[in-house]
Protein backbone atom coordinates (compact mmCIF):
# COMPACT_ATOMS: atom_id res chain seq x y z
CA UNK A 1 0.00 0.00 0.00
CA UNK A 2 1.42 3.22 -0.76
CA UNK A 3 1.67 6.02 1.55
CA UNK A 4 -0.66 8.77 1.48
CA UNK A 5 -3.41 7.09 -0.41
CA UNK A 6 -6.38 7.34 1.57
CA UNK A 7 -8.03 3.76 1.21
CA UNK A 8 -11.36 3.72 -0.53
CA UNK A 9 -14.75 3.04 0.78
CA UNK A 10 -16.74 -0.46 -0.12
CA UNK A 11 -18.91 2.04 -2.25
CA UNK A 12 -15.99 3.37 -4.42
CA UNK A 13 -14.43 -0.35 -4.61
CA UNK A 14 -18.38 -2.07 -5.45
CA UNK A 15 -18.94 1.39 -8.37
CA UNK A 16 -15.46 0.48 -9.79
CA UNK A 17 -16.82 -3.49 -9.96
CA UNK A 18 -19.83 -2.74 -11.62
CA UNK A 19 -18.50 -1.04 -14.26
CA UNK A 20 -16.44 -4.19 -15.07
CA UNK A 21 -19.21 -6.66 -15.72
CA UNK A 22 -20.15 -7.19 -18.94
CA UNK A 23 -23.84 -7.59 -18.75
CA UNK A 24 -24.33 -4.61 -16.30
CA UNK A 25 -27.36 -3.72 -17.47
CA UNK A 26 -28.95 -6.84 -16.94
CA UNK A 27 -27.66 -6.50 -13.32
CA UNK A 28 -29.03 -3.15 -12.83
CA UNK A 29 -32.46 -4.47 -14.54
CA UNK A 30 -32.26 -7.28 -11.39
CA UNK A 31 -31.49 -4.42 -8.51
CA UNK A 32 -34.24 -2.98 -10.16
CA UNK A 33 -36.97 -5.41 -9.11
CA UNK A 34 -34.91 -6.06 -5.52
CA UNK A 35 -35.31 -2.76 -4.60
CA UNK A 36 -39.38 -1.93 -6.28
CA UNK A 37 -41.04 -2.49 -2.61
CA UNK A 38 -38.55 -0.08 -0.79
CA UNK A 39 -39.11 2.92 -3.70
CA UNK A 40 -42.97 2.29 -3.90
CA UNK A 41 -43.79 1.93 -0.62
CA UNK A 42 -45.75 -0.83 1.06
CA UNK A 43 -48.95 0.01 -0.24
CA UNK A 44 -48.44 0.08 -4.05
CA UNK A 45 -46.12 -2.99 -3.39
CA UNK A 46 -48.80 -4.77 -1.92
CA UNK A 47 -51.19 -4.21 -4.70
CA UNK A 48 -48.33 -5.03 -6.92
CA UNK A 49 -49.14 -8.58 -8.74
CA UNK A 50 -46.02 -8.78 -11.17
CA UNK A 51 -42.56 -6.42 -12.03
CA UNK A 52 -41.13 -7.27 -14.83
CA UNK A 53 -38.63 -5.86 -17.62
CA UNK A 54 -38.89 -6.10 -21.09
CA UNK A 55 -36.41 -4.53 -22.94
CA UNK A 56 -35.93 -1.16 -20.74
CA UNK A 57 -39.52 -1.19 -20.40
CA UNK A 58 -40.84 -1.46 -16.53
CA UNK A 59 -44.08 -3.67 -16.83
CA UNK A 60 -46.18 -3.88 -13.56
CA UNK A 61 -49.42 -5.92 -13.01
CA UNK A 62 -51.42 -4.66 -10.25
CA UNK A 63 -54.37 -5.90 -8.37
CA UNK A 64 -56.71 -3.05 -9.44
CA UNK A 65 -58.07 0.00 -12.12
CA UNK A 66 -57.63 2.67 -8.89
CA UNK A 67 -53.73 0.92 -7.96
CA UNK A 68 -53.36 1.24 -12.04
CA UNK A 69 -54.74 4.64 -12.18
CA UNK A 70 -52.57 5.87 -9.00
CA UNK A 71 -49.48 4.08 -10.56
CA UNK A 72 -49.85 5.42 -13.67
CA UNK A 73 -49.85 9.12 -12.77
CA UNK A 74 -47.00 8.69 -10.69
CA UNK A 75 -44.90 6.66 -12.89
CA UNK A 76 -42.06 9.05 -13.97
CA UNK A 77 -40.99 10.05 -10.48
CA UNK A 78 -41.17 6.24 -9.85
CA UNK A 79 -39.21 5.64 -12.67
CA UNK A 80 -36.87 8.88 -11.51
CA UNK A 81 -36.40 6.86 -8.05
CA UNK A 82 -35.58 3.72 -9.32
CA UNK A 83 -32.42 5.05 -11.52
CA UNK A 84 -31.25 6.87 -9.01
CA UNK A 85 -31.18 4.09 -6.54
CA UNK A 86 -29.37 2.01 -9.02
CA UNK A 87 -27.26 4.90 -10.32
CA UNK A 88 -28.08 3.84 -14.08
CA UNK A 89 -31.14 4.84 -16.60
CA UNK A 90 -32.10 1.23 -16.66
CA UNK A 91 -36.17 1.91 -16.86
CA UNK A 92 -36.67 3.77 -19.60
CA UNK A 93 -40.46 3.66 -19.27
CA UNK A 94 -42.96 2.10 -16.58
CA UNK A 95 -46.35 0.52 -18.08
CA UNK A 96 -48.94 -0.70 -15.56
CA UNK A 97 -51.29 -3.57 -16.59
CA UNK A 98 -54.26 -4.73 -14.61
C-alpha cells in the first residue's frame, strides 16, 4: 500500500466493480426489481401482482383500475427513483397492466 493514499470506501471499490461486468445492465435491470417495494412503498407494493422488464420497459401488473390509475400518474418520479437508486437509466419507461 502506498503512503498517502487514503483507502477507498466499499462504495468506491463495489462502483469500480460494476462497471467491469459485462452484462451490467442486466444487473441493474435485477437491482431494479430487488429494490421496487422499498421505492414504492408498502402500499403500491402490496397491490403489486407482477414487475417485470422487457427490454428497458418497466411492466407492472397490479391488483386493481384505482392501484393502475394511481401508478400510472406517478410513474415518472417512480421511474426517476428507481435510476437513481441504481445509479443507471435502466427503466426507460414504466407501463402498468391490470
Amino acid at each position: 500500500m502506498a503512503f498517502g493514499r487514503k483507502p477507498k470506501s466499499m462504495n468506491e471499490l463495489l462502483k469500480e466493480f460494476m462497471k467491469r461486468i459485462p452484462r451490467q445492465a442486466e444487473l441493474k435491470r435485477g437491482m431494479v426489481l430487488h429494490i421496487w417495494p422499498e421505492v414504492v412503498g408498502e402500499n403500491i407494493n402490496a397491490a403489486t401482482k407482477k414487475v417485470r422488464f422487457e427490454g428497458s420497459k418497466l411492466i407492472v401488473t397490479v391488483t386493481s383500475e384505482a392501484w393502475r390509475y394511481e401508478l400510472h400518474a406517478n410513474r415518472f418520479s417512480v421511474a426517476k427513483k428507481l435510476n437513481e437508486r441504481v445509479e443507471s437509466n435502466v427503466v426507460k419507461e414504466i407501463i402498468v397492466r391490470t
